[in-house]
PDB file of N, CA and C in Angstrom:
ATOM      1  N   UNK A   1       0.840  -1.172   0.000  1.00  0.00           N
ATOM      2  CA  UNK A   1       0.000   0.000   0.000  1.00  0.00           C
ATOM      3  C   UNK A   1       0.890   1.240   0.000  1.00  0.00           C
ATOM      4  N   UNK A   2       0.835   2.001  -1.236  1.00  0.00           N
ATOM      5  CA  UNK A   2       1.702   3.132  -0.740  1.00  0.00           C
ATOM      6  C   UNK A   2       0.875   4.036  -0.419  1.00  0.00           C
ATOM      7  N   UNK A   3       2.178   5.766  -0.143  1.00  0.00           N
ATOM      8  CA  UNK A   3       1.701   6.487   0.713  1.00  0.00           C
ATOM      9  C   UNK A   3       0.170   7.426   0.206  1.00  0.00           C
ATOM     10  N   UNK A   4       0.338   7.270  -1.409  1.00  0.00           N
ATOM     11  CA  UNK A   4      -0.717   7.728  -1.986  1.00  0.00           C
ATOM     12  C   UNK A   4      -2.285   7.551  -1.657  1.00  0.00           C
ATOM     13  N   UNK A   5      -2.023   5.722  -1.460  1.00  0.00           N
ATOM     14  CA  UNK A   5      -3.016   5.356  -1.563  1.00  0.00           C
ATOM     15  C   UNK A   5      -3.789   5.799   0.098  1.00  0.00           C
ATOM     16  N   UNK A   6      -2.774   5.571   1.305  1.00  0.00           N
ATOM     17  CA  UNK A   6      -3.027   5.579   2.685  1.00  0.00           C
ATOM     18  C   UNK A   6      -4.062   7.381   2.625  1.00  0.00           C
ATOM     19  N   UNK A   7      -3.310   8.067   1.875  1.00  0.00           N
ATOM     20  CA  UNK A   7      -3.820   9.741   1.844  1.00  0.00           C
ATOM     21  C   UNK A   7      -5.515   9.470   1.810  1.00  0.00           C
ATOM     22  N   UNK A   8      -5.652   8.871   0.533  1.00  0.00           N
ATOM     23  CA  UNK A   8      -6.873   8.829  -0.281  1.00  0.00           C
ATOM     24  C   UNK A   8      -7.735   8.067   0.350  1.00  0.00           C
ATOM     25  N   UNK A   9      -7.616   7.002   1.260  1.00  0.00           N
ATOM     26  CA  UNK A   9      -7.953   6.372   2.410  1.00  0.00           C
ATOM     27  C   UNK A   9      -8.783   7.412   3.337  1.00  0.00           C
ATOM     28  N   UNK A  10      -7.585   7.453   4.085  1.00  0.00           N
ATOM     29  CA  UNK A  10      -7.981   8.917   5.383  1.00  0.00           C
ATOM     30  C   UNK A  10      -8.896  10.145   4.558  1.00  0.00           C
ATOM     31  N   UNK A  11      -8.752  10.279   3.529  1.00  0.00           N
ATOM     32  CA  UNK A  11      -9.615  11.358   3.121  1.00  0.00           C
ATOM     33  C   UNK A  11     -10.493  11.130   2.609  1.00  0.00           C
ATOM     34  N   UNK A  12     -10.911  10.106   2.233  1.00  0.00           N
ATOM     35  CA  UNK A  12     -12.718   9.331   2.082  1.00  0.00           C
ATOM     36  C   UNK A  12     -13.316   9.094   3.369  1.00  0.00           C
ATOM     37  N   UNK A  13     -12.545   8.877   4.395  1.00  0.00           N
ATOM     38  CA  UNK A  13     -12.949   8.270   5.495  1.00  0.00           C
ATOM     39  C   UNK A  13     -13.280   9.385   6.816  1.00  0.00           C
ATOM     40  N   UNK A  14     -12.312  10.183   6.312  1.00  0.00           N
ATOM     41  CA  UNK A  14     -12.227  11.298   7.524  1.00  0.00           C
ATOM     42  C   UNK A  14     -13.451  11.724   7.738  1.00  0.00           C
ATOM     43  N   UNK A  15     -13.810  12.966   7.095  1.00  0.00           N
ATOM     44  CA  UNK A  15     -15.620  13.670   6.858  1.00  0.00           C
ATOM     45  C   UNK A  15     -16.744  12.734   7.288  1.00  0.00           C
ATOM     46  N   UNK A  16     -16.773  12.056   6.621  1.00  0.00           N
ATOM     47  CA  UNK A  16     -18.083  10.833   7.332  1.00  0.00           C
ATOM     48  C   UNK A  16     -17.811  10.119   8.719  1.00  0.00           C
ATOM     49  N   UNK A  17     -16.567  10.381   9.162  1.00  0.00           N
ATOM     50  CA  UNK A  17     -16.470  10.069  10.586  1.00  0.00           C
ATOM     51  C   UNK A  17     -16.383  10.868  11.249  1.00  0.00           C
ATOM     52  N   UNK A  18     -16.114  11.818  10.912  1.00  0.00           N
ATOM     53  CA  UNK A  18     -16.341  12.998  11.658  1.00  0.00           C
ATOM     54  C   UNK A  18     -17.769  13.190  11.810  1.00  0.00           C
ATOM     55  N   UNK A  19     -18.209  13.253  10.838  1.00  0.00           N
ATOM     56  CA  UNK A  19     -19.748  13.687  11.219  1.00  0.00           C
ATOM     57  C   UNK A  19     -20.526  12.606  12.192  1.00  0.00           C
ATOM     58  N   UNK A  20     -20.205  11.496  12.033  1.00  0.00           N
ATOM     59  CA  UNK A  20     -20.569  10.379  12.930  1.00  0.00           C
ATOM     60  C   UNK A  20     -20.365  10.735  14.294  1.00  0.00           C
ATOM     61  N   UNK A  21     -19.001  11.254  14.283  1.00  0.00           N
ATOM     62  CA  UNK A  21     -18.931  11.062  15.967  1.00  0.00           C
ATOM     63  C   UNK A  21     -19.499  12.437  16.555  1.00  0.00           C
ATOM     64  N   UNK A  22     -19.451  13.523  15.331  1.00  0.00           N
ATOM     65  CA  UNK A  22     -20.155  14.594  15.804  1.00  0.00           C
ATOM     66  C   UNK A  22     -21.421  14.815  16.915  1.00  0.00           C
ATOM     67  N   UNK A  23     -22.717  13.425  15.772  1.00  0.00           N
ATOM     68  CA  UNK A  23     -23.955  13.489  16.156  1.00  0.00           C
ATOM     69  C   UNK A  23     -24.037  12.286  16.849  1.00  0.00           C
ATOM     70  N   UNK A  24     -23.438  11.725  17.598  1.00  0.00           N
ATOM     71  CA  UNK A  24     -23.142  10.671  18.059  1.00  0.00           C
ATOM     72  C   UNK A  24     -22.845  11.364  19.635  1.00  0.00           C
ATOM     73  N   UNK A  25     -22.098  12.452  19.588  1.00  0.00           N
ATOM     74  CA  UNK A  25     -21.522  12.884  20.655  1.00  0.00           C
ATOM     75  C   UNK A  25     -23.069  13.994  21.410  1.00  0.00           C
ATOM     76  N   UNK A  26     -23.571  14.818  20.269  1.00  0.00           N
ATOM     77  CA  UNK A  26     -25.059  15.201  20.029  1.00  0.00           C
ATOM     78  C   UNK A  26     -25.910  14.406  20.610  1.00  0.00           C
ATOM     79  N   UNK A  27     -26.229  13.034  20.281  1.00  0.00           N
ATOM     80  CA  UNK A  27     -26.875  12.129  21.199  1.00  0.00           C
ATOM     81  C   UNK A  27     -26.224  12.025  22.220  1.00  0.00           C
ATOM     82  N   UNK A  28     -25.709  11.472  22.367  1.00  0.00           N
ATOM     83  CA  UNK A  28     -25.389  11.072  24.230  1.00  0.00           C
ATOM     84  C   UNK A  28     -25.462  12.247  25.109  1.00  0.00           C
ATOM     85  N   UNK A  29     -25.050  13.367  24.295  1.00  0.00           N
ATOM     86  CA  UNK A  29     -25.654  14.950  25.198  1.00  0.00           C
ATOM     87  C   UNK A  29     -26.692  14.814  25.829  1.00  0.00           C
ATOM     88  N   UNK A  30     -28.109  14.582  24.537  1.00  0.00           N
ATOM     89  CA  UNK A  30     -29.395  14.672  24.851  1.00  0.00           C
ATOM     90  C   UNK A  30     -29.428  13.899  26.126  1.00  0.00           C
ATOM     91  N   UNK A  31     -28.942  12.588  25.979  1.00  0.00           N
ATOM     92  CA  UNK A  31     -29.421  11.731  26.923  1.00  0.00           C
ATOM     93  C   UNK A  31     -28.949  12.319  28.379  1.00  0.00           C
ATOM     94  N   UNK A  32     -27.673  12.278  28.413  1.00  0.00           N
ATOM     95  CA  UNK A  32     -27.204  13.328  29.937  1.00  0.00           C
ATOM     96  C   UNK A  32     -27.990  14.148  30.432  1.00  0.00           C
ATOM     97  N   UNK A  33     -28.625  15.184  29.409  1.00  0.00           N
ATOM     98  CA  UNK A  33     -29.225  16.507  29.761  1.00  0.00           C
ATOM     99  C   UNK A  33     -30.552  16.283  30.284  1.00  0.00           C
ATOM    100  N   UNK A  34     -31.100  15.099  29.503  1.00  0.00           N
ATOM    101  CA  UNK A  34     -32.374  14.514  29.957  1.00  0.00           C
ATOM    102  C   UNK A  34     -32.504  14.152  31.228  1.00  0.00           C
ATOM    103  N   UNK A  35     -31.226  13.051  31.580  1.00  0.00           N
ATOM    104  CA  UNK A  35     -31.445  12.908  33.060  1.00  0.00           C
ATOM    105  C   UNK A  35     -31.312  14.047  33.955  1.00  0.00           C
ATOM    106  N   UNK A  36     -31.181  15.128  33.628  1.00  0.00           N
ATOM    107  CA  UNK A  36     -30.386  15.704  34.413  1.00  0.00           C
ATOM    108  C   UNK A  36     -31.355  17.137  34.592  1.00  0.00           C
ATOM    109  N   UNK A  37     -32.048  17.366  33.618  1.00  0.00           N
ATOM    110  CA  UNK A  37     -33.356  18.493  33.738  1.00  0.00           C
ATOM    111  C   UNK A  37     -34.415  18.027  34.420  1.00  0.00           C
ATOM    112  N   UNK A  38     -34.533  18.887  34.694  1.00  0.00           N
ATOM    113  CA  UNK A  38     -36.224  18.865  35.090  1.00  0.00           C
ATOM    114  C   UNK A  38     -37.475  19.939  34.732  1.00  0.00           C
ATOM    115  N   UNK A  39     -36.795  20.830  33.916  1.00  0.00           N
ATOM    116  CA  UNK A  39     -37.844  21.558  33.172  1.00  0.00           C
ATOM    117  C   UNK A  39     -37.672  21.237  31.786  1.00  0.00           C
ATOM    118  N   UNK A  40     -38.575  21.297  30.869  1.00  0.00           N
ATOM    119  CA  UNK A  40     -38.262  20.834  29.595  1.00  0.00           C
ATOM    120  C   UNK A  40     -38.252  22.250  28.760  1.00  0.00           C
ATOM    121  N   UNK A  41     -37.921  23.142  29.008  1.00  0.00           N
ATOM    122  CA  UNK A  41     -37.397  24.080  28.677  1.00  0.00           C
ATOM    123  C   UNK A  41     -36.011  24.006  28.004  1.00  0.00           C
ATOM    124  N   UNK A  42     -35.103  23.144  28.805  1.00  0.00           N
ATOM    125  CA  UNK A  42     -34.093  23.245  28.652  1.00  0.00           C
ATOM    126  C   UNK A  42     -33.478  22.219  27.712  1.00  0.00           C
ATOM    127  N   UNK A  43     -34.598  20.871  27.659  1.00  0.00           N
ATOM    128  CA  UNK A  43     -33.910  19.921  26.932  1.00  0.00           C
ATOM    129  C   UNK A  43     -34.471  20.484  25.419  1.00  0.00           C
ATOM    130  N   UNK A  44     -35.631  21.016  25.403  1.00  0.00           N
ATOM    131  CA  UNK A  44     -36.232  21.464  24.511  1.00  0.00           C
ATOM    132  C   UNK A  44     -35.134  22.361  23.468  1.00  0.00           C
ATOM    133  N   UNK A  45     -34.350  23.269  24.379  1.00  0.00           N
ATOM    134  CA  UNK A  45     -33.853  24.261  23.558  1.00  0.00           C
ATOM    135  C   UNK A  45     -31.853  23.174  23.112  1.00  0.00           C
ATOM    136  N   UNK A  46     -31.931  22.066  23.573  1.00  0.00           N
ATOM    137  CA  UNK A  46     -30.456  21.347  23.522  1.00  0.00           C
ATOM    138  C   UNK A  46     -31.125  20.276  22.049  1.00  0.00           C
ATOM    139  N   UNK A  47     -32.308  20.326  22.186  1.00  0.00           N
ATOM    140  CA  UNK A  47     -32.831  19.162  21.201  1.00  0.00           C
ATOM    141  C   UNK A  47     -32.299  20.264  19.703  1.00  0.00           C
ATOM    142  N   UNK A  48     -33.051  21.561  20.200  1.00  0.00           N
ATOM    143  CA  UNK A  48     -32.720  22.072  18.679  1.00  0.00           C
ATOM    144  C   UNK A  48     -31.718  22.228  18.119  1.00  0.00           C
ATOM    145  N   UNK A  49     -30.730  22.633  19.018  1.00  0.00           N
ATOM    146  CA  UNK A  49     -29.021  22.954  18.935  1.00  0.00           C
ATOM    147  C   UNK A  49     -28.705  21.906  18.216  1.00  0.00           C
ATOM    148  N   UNK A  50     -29.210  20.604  18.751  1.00  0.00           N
ATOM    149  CA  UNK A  50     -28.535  19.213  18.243  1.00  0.00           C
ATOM    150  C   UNK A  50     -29.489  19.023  16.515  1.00  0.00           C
ATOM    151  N   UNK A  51     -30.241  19.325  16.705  1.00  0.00           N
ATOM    152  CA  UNK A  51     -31.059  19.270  15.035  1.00  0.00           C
ATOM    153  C   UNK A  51     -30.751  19.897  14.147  1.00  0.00           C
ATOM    154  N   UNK A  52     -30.040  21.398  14.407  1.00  0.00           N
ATOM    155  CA  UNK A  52     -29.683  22.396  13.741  1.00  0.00           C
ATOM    156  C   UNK A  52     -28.051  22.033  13.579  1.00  0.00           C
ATOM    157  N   UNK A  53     -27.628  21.784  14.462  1.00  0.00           N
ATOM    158  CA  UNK A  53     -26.183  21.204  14.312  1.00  0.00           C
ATOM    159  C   UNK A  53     -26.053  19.940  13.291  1.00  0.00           C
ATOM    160  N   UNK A  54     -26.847  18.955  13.163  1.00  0.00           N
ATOM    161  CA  UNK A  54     -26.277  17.703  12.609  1.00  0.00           C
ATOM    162  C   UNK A  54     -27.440  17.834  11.037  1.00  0.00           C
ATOM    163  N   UNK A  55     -28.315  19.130  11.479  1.00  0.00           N
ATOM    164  CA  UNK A  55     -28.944  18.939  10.074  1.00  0.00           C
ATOM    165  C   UNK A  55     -27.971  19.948   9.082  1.00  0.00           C
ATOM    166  N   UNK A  56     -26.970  20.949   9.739  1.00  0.00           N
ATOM    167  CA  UNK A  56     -26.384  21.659   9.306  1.00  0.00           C
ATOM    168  C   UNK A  56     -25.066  20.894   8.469  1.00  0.00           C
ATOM    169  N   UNK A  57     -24.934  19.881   9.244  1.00  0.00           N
ATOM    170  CA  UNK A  57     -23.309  19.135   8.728  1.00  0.00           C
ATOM    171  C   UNK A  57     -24.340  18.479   7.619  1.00  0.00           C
ATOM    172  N   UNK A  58     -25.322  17.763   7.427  1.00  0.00           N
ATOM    173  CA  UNK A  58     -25.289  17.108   6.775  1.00  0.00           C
ATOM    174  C   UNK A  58     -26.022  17.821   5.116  1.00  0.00           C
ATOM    175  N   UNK A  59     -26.814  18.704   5.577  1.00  0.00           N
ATOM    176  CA  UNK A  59     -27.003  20.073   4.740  1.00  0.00           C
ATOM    177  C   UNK A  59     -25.756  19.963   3.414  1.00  0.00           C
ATOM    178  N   UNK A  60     -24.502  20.506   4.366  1.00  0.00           N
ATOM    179  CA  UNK A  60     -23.690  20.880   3.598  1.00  0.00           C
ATOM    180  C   UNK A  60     -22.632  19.774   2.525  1.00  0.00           C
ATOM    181  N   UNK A  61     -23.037  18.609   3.535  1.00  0.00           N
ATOM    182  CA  UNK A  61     -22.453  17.606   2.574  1.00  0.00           C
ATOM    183  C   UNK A  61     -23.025  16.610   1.797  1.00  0.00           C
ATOM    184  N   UNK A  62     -24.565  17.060   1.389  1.00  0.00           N
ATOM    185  CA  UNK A  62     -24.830  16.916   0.262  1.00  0.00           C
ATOM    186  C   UNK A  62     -25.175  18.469  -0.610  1.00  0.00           C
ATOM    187  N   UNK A  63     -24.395  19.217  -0.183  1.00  0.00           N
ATOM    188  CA  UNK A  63     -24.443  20.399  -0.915  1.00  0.00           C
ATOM    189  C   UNK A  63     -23.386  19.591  -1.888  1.00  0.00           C
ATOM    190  N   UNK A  64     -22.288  19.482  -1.365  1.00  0.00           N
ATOM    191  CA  UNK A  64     -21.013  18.716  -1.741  1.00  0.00           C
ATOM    192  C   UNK A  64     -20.964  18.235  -2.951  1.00  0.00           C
ATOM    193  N   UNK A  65     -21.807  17.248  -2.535  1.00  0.00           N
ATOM    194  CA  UNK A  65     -22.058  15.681  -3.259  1.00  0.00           C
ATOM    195  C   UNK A  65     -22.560  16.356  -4.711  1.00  0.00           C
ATOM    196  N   UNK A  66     -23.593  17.174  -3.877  1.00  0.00           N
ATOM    197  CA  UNK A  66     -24.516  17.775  -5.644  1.00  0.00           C
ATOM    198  C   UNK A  66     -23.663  18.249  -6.725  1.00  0.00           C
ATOM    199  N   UNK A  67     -22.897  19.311  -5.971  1.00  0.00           N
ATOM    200  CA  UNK A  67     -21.792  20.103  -6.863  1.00  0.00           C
ATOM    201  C   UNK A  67     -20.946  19.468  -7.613  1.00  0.00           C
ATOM    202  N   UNK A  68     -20.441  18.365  -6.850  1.00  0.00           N
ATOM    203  CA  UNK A  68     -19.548  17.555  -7.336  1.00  0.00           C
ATOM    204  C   UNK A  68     -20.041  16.867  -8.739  1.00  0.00           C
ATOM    205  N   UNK A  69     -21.432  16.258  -8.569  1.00  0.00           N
ATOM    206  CA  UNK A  69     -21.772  15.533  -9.716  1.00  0.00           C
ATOM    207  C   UNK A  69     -22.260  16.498 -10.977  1.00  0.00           C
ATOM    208  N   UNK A  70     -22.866  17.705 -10.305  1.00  0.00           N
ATOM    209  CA  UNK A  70     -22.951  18.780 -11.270  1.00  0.00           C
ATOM    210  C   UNK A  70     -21.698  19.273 -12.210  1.00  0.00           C
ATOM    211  N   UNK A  71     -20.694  19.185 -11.432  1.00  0.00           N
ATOM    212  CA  UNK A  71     -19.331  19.285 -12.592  1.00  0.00           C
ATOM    213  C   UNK A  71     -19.086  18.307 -13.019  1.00  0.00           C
ATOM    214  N   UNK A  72     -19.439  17.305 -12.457  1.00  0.00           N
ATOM    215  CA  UNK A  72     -18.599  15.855 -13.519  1.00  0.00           C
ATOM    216  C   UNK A  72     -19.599  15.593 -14.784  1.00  0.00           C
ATOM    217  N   UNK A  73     -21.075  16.310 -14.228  1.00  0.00           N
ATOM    218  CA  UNK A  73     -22.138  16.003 -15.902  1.00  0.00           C
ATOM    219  C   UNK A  73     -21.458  17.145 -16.659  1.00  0.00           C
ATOM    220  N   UNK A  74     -21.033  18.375 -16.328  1.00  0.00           N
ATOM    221  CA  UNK A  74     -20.695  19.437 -16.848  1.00  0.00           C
ATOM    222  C   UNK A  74     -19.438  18.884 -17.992  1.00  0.00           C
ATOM    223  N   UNK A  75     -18.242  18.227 -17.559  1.00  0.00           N
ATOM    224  CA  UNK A  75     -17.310  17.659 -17.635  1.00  0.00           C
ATOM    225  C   UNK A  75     -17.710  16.688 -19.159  1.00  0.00           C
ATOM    226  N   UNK A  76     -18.798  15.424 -18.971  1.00  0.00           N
ATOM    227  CA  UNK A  76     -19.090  14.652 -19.637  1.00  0.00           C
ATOM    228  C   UNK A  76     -19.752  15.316 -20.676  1.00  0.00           C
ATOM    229  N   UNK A  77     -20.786  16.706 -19.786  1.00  0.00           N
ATOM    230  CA  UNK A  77     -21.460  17.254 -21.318  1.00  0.00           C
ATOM    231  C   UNK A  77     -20.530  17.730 -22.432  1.00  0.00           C
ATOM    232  N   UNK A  78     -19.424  18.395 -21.920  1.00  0.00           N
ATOM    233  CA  UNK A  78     -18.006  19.043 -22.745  1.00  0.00           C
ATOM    234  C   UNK A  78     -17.939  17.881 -23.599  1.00  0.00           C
ATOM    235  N   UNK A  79     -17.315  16.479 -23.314  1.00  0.00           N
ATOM    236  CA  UNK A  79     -16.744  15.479 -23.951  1.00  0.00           C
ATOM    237  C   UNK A  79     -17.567  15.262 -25.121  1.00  0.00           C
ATOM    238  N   UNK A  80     -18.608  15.156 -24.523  1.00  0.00           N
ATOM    239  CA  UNK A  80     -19.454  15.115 -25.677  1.00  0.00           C
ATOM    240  C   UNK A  80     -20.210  15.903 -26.922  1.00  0.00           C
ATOM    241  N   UNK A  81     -19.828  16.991 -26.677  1.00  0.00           N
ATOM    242  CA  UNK A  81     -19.841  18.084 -27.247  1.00  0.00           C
ATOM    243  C   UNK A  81     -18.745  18.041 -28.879  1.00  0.00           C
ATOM    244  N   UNK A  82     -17.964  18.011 -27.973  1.00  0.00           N
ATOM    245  CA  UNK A  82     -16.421  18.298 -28.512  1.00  0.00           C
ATOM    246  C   UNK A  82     -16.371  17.180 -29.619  1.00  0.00           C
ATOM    247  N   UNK A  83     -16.084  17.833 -31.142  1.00  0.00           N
ATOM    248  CA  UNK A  83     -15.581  17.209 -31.891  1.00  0.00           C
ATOM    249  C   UNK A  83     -14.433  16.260 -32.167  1.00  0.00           C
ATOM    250  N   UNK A  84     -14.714  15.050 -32.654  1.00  0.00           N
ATOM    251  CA  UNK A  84     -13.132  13.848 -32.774  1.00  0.00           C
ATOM    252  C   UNK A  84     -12.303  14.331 -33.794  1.00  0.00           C
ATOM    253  N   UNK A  85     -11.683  14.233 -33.242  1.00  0.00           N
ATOM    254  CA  UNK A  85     -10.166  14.559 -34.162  1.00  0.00           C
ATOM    255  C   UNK A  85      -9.937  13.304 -34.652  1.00  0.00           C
TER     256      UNK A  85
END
């Protein structure tokens, strides 16, 4: 395995684990905070933080995803465009 490949590894892998442990870490909050309130005021306003937080990461990475495939049709529409030599 070279070092190329190890890069390209960690960088497919990184982002989606990150976000995992993000909302992962988001849950187990809730659950703490739950035991731990007693007005629901408060879990109320940690629920949204956590909805707005993990709907925000994931928002943006299929913003990502879209863009990405939007240039690669962009890319294919060119090819195809383009006269053979």
């Amino acid at each position: 395995m070279t070092l190329d490949r190890i890069a390209w590894f960690v960088g497919e892998v990184a982002r989606p684990l990150s976000i995992f442990i993000a909302v992962s870490g988001a849950a187990a909050s809730g659950v703490i905070v739950a035991l731990k309130v007693t007005d629901g005021t408060d879990g109320a306003l940690l629920l949204a933080a956590i909805w707005a937080g993990a709907g925000g990461l994931f928002l943006a990475k299929g913003i990502e995803v879209w863009k990405g495939s939007k240039d690669a049709a962009s890319v294919e529409i060119a090819k195809a465009q383009s006269p053979n030599p």
